[in-house]
Protein backbone atom coordinates (compact mmCIF):
# COMPACT_ATOMS: atom_id res chain seq x y z
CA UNK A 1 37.38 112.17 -22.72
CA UNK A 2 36.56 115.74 -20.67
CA UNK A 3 34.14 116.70 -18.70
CA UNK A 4 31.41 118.77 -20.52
CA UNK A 5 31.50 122.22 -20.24
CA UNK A 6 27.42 122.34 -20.66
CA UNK A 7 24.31 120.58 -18.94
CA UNK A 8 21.36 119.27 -21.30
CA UNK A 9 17.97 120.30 -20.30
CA UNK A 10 15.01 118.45 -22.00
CA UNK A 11 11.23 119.91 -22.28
CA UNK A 12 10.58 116.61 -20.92
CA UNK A 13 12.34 117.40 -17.34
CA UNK A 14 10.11 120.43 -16.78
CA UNK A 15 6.66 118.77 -18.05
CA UNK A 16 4.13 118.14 -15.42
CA UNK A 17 2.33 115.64 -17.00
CA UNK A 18 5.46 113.14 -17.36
CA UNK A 19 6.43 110.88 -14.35
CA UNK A 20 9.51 111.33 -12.65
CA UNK A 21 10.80 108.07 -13.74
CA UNK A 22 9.83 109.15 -17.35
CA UNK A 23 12.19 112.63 -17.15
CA UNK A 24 10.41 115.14 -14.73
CA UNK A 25 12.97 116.63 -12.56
CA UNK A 26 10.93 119.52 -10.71
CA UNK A 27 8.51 118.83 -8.38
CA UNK A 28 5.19 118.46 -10.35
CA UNK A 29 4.04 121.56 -8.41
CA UNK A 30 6.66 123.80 -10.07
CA UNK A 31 6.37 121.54 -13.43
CA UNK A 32 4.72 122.99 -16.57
CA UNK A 33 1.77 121.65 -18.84
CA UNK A 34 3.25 120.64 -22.13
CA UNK A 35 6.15 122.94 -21.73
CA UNK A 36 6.93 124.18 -25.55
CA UNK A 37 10.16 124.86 -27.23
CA UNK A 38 9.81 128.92 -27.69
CA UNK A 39 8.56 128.62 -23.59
CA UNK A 40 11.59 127.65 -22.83
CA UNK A 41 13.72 129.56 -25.28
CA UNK A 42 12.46 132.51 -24.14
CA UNK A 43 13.55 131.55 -20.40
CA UNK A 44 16.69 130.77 -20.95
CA UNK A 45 17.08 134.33 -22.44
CA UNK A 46 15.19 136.00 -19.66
CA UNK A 47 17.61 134.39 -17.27
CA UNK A 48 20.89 135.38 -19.21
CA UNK A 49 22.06 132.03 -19.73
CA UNK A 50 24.35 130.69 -22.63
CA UNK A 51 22.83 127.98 -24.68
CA UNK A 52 22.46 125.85 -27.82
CA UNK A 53 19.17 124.91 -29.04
CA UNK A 54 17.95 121.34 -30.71
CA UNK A 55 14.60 121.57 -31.71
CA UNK A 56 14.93 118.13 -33.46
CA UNK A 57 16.64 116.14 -30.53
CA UNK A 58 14.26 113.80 -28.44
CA UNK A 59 14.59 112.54 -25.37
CA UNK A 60 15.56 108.93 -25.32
CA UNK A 61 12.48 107.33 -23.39
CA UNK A 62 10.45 109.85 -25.00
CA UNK A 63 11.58 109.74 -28.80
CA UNK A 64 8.35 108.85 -30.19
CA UNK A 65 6.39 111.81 -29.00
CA UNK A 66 6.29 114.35 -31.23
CA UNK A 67 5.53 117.18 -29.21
CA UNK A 68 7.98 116.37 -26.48
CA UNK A 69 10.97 117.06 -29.35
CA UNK A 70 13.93 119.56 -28.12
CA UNK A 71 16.68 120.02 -25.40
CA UNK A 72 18.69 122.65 -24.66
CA UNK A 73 22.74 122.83 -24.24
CA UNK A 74 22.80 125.05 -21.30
CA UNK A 75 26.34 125.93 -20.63
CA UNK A 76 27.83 125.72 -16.98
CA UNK A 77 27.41 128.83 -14.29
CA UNK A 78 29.65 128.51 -11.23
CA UNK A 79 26.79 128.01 -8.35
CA UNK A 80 24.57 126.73 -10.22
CA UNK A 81 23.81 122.79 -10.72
CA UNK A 82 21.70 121.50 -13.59
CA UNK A 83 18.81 121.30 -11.01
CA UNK A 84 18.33 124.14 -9.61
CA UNK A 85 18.80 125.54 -13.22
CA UNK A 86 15.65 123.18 -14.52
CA UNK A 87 13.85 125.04 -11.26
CA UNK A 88 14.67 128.63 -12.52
CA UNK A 89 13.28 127.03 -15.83
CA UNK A 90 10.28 126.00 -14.56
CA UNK A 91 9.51 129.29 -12.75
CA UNK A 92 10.18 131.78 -15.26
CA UNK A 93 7.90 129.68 -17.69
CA UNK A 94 4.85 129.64 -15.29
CA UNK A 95 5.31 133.27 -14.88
CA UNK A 96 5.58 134.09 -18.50
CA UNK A 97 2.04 131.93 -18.93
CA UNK A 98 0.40 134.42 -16.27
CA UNK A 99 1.86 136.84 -18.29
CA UNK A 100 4.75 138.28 -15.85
């Protein structure tokens, strides 16, 4: 079996209101109130980046939450890591609810 050529990002890792142990992967200070899908669909497009979406997909400690449904098949940029991706994320979805 290969490596994966993509990371997955889950709605859950950029929600403020879920504990770290429970997903979050920002900083809750950077993280995002209830985070929806089109948020983050429309970041990842702001930022250039390739991607799948799966609306239906839910995140495995999370999979009875309705709202919390989707992740994200962001393919791999050299110097980039899946963190500091879920950071750009974050940002560019706080700044879109300001209305940057």
């Amino acid at each position: 079996m290969g490596r994966k050529n993509y990371w997955v990002v889950w709605l859950i890792n950029l929600d403020s209101s879920v504990s770290r142990g429970g997903g979050r992967v920002v900083p809750r200070s950077l993280a995002v109130d209830n985070p929806t899908f089109e948020e983050v669909l429309r970041a990842l497009d702001s930022l250039g980046l390739k991607y799948e979406a799966h609306p239906e997909k839910r995140h495995p400690r999370h999979w009875f939450e309705e709202g919390k449904a989707g992740c994200f098949y962001v393919y791999k940029v050299e110097g980039l890591n899946r963190r500091r991706v879920i950071r750009q994320l974050a940002q560019v979805v706080r700044s879109l609810r300001r209305g940057g």
